[in-house]
C-alpha atoms as a PDB file:
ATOM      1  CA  UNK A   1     244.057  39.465 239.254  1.00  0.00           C
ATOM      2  CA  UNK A   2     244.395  38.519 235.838  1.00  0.00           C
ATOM      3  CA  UNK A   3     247.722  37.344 234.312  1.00  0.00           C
ATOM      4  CA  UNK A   4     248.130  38.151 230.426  1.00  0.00           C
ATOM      5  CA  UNK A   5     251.090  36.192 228.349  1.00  0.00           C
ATOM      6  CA  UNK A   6     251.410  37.439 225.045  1.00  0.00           C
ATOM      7  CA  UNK A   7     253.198  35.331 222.494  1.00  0.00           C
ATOM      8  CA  UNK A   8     253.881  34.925 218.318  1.00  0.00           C
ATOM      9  CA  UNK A   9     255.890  37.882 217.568  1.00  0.00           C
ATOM     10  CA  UNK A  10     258.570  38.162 215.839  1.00  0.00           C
ATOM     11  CA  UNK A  11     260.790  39.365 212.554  1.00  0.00           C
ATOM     12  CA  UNK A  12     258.875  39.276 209.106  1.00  0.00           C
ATOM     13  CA  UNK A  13     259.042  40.432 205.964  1.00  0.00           C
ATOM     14  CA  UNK A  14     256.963  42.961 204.374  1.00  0.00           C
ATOM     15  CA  UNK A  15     253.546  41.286 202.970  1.00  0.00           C
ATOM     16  CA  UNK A  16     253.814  38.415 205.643  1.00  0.00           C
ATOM     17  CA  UNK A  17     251.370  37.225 208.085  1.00  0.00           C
ATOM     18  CA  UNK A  18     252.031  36.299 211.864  1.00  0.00           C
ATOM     19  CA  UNK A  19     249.403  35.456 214.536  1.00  0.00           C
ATOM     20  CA  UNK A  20     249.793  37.103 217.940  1.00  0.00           C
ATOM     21  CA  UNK A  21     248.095  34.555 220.687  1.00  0.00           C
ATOM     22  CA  UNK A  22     247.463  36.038 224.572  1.00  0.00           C
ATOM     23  CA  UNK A  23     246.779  33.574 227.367  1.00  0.00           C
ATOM     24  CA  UNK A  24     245.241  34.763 230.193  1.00  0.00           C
ATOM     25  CA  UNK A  25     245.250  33.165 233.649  1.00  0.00           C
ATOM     26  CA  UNK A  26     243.687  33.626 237.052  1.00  0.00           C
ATOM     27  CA  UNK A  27     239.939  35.484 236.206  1.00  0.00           C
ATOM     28  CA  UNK A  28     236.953  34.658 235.065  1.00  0.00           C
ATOM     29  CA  UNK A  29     238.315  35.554 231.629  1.00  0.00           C
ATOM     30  CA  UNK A  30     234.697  35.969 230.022  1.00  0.00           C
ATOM     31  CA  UNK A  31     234.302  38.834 231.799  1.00  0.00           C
ATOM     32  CA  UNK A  32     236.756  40.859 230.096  1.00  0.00           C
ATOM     33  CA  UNK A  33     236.687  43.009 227.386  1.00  0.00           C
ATOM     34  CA  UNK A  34     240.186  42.334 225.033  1.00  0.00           C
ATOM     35  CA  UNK A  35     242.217  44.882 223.313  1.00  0.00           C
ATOM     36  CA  UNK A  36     245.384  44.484 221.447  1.00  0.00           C
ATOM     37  CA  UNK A  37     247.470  47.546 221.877  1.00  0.00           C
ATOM     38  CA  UNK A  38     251.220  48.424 220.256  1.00  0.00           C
ATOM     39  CA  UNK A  39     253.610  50.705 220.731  1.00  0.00           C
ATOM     40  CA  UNK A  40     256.512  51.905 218.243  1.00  0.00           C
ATOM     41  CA  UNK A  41     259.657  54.026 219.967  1.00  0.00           C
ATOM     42  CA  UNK A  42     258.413  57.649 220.569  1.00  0.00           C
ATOM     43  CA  UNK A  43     254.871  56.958 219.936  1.00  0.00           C
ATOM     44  CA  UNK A  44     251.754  56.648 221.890  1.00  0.00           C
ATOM     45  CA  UNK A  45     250.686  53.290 223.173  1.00  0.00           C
ATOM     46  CA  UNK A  46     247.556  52.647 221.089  1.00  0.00           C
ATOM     47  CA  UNK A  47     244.351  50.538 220.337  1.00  0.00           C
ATOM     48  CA  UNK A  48     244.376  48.577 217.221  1.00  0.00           C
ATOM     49  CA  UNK A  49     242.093  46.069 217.711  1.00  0.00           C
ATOM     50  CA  UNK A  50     239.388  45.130 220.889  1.00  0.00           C
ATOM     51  CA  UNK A  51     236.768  42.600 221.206  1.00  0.00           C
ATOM     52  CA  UNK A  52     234.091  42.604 223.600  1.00  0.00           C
ATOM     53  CA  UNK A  53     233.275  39.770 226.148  1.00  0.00           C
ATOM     54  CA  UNK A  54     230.615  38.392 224.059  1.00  0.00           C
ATOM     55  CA  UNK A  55     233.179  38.830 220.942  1.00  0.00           C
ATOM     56  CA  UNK A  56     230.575  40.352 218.630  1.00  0.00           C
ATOM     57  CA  UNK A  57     231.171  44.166 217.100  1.00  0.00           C
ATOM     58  CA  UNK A  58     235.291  44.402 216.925  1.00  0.00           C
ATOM     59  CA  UNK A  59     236.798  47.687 217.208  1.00  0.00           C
ATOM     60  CA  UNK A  60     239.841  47.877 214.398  1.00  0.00           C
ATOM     61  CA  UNK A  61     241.866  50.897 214.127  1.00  0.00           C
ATOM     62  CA  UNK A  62     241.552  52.552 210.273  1.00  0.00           C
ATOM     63  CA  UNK A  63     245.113  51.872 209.726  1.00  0.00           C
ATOM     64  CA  UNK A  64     244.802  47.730 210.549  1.00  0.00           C
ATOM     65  CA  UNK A  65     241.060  47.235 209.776  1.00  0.00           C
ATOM     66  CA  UNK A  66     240.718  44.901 206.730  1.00  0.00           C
ATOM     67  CA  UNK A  67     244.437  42.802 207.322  1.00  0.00           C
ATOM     68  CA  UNK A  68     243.802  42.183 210.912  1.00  0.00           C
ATOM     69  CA  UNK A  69     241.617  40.105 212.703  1.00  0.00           C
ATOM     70  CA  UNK A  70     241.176  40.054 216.508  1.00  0.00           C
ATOM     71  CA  UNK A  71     239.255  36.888 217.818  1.00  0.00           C
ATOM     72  CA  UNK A  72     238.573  34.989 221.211  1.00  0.00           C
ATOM     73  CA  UNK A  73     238.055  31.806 222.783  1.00  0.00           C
ATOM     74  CA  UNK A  74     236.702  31.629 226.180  1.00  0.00           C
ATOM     75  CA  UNK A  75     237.088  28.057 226.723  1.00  0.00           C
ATOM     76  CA  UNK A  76     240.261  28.606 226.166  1.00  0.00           C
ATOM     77  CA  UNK A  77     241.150  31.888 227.798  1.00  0.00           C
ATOM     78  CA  UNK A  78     242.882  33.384 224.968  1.00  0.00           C
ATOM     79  CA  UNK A  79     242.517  35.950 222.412  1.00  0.00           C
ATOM     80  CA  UNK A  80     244.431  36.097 219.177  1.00  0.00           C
ATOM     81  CA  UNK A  81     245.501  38.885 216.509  1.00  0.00           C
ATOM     82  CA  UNK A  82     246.050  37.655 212.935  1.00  0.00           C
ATOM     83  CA  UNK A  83     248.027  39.944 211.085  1.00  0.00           C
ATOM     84  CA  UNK A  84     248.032  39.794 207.371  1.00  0.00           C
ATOM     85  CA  UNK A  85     250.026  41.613 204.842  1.00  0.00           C
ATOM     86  CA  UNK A  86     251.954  43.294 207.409  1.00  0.00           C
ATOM     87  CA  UNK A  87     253.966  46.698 206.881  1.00  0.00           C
ATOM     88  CA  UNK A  88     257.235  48.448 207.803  1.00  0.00           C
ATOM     89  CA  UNK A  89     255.086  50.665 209.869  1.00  0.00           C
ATOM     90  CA  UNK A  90     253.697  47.652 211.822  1.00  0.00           C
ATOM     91  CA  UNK A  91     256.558  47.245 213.778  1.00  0.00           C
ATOM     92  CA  UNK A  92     256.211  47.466 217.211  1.00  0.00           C
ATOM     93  CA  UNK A  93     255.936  46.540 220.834  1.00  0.00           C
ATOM     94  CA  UNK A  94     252.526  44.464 220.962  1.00  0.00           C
ATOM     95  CA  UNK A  95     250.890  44.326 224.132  1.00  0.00           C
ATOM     96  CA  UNK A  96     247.385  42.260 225.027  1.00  0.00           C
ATOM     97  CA  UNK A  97     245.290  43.809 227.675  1.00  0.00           C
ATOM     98  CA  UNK A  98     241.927  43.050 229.587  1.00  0.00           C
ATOM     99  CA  UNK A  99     239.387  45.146 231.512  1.00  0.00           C
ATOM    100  CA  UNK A 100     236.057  44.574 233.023  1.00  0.00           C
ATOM    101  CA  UNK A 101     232.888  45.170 230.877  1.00  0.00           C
ATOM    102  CA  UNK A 102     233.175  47.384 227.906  1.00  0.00           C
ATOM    103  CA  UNK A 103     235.859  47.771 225.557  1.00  0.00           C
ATOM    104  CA  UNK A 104     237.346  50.730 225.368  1.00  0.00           C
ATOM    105  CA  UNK A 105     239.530  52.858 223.057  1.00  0.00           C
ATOM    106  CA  UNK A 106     241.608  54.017 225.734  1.00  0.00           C
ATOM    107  CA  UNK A 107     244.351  52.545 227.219  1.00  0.00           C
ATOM    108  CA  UNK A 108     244.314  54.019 230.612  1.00  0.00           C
ATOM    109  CA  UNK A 109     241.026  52.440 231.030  1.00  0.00           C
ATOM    110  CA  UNK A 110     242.346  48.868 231.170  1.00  0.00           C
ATOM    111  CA  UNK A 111     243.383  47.381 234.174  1.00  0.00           C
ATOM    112  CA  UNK A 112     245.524  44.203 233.494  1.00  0.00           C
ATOM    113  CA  UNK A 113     248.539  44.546 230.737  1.00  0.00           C
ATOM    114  CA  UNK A 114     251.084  41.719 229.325  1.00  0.00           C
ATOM    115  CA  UNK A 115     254.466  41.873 228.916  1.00  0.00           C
ATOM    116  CA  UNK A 116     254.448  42.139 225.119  1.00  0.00           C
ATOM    117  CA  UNK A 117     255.887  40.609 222.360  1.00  0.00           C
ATOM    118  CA  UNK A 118     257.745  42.608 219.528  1.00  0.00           C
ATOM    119  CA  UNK A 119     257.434  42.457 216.182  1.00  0.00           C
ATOM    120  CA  UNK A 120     259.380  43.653 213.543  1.00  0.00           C
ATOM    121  CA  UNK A 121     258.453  44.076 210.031  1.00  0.00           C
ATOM    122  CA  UNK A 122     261.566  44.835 207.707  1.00  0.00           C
ATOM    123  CA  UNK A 123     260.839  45.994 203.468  1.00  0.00           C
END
C-alpha cells in the first residue's frame, strides 16, 4: 500500500505561483507512475499533469501546459506541481495519485489517492 500526503495549497491571487509537494510512503515509489488530478464543485475529477516512473515525456492538460510543471524525485519519494500564473479557474480540490506502470489519463485507473489540498485562486 502506498500512502500519498499532498501539501502547499492554499489562497492566491490571480497571476501567483504556488508549488504543490506529494510525499509518498510505504512502496517502492519508483514504480509508480504520478498524476496530479483536481477537482472544482460539480465537475469531473481530472488529469492535469502525470509523469512517468522514469519522469521523462509529461502529460499536461491543454488548459495548464506551459504554467505548470510536474516533476519527481525518487530519492525522495515525492512529486511536485509548480503552478505559475495561476487563474480564477484554477481553483480547486488538488489531489496526487500513484499507479503501477504507465501513466494514464484516467482516473479510475489509479489505485492509491491523497487526501488533497485546496487551492483557491481569487481575481
Amino acid at each position: 500500500q502506498v500512502q500519498l500526503v499532498e501539501s502547499g495549497g492554499g489562497s492566491v491571487q490571480a497571476g501567483d505561483s504556488l508549488r504543490l509537494s506529494c510525499a509518498a510512503s510505504g512502496g517502492t515509489f519508483s514504480k509508480y507512475a504520478m498524476g496530479w488530478f483536481r477537482q472544482a464543485p460539480g465537475k469531473v475529477r481530472q488529469l492535469i499533469a502525470g509523469i512517468s516512473w522514469t519522469g521523462g515525456n509529461p502529460y499536461y492538460a491543454d488548459h495548464v501546459e506551459g504554467r505548470f510543471a510536474i516533476s519527481r524525485d525518487n530519492a525522495k519519494n515525492a512529486v511536485y506541481l509548480q503552478m505559475n500564473s495561476l487563474k480564477p479557474e484554477d481553483t480547486a480540490l488538488y489531489y496526487c495519485a500513484a499507479r503501477e506502470g504507465y501513466l494514464s489519463v484516467s482516473s479510475g485507473a489509479y489505485d492509491f489517492w491523497g487526501q488533497g489540498t485546496q487551492v483557491t485562486v481569487s481575481s
